[in-house]
Protein backbone atom coordinates (compact mmCIF):
# COMPACT_ATOMS: atom_id res chain seq x y z
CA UNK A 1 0.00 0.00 0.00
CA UNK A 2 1.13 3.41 -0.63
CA UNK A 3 2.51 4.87 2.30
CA UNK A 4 1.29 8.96 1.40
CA UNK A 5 -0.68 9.76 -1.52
CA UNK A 6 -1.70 13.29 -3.20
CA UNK A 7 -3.83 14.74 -5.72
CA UNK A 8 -4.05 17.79 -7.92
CA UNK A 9 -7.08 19.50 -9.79
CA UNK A 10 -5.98 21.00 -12.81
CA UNK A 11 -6.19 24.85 -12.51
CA UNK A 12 -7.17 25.76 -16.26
CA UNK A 13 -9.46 22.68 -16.50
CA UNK A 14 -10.59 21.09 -13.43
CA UNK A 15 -11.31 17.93 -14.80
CA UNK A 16 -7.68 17.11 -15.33
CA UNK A 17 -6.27 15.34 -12.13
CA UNK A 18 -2.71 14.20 -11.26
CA UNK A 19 -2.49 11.69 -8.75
CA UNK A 20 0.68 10.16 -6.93
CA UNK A 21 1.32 8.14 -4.19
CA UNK A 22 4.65 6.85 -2.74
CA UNK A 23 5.61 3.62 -2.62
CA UNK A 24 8.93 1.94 -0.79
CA UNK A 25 10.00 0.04 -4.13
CA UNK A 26 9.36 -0.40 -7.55
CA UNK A 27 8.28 -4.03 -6.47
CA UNK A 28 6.16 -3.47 -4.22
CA UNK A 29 4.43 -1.12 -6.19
CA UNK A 30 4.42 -3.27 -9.35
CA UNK A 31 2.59 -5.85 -7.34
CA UNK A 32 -0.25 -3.68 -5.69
CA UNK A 33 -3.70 -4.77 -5.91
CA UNK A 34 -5.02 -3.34 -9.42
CA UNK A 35 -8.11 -4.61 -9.40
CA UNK A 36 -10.15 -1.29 -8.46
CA UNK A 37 -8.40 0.21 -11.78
CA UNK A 38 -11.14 -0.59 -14.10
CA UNK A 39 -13.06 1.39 -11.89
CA UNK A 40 -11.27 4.32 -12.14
CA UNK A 41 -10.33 4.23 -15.31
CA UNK A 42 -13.88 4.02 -16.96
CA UNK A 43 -14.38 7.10 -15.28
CA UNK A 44 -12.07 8.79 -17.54
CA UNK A 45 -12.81 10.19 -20.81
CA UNK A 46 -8.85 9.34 -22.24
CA UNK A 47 -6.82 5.95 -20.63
CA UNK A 48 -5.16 7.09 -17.79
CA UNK A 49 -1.20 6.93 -17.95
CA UNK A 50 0.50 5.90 -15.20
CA UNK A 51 4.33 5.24 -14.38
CA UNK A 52 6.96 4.77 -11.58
CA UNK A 53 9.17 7.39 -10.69
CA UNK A 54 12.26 7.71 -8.56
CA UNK A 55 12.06 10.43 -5.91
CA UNK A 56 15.58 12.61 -6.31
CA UNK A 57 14.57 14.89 -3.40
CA UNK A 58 12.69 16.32 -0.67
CA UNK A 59 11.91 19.63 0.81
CA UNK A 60 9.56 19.79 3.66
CA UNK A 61 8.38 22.78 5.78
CA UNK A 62 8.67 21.96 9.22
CA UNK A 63 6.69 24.61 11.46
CA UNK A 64 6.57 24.30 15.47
């Protein structure tokens, strides 16, 4: 399971969503659960495209 996960509306076209989540391998997020997918994707008017990225860094605000 995806340990954090974030979307985004699309500001000129709020249809448009981006969607990621984070994931502690490549394997372990090649072998997720899919099967809610077909779902989703019928929902959408183009197929969705999805990929696996590698994180290169991080900036966090940390506020007290």
């Amino acid at each position: 399971m995806s340990a954090a996960a974030r979307g985004f509306q699309g500001l000129n076209d709020p249809r448009v969503l981006l969607y990621f989540g984070q994931w502690s391998s490549r394997e372990t997020y090649e072998t997720r659960d899919t099967s809610h997918l077909a779902r989703l994707d019928a929902l959408c008017d183009e197929p969705p495209r999805r990929a696996y990225r590698q994180q290169l860094s991080l900036h966090e605000v940390i506020s007290s």
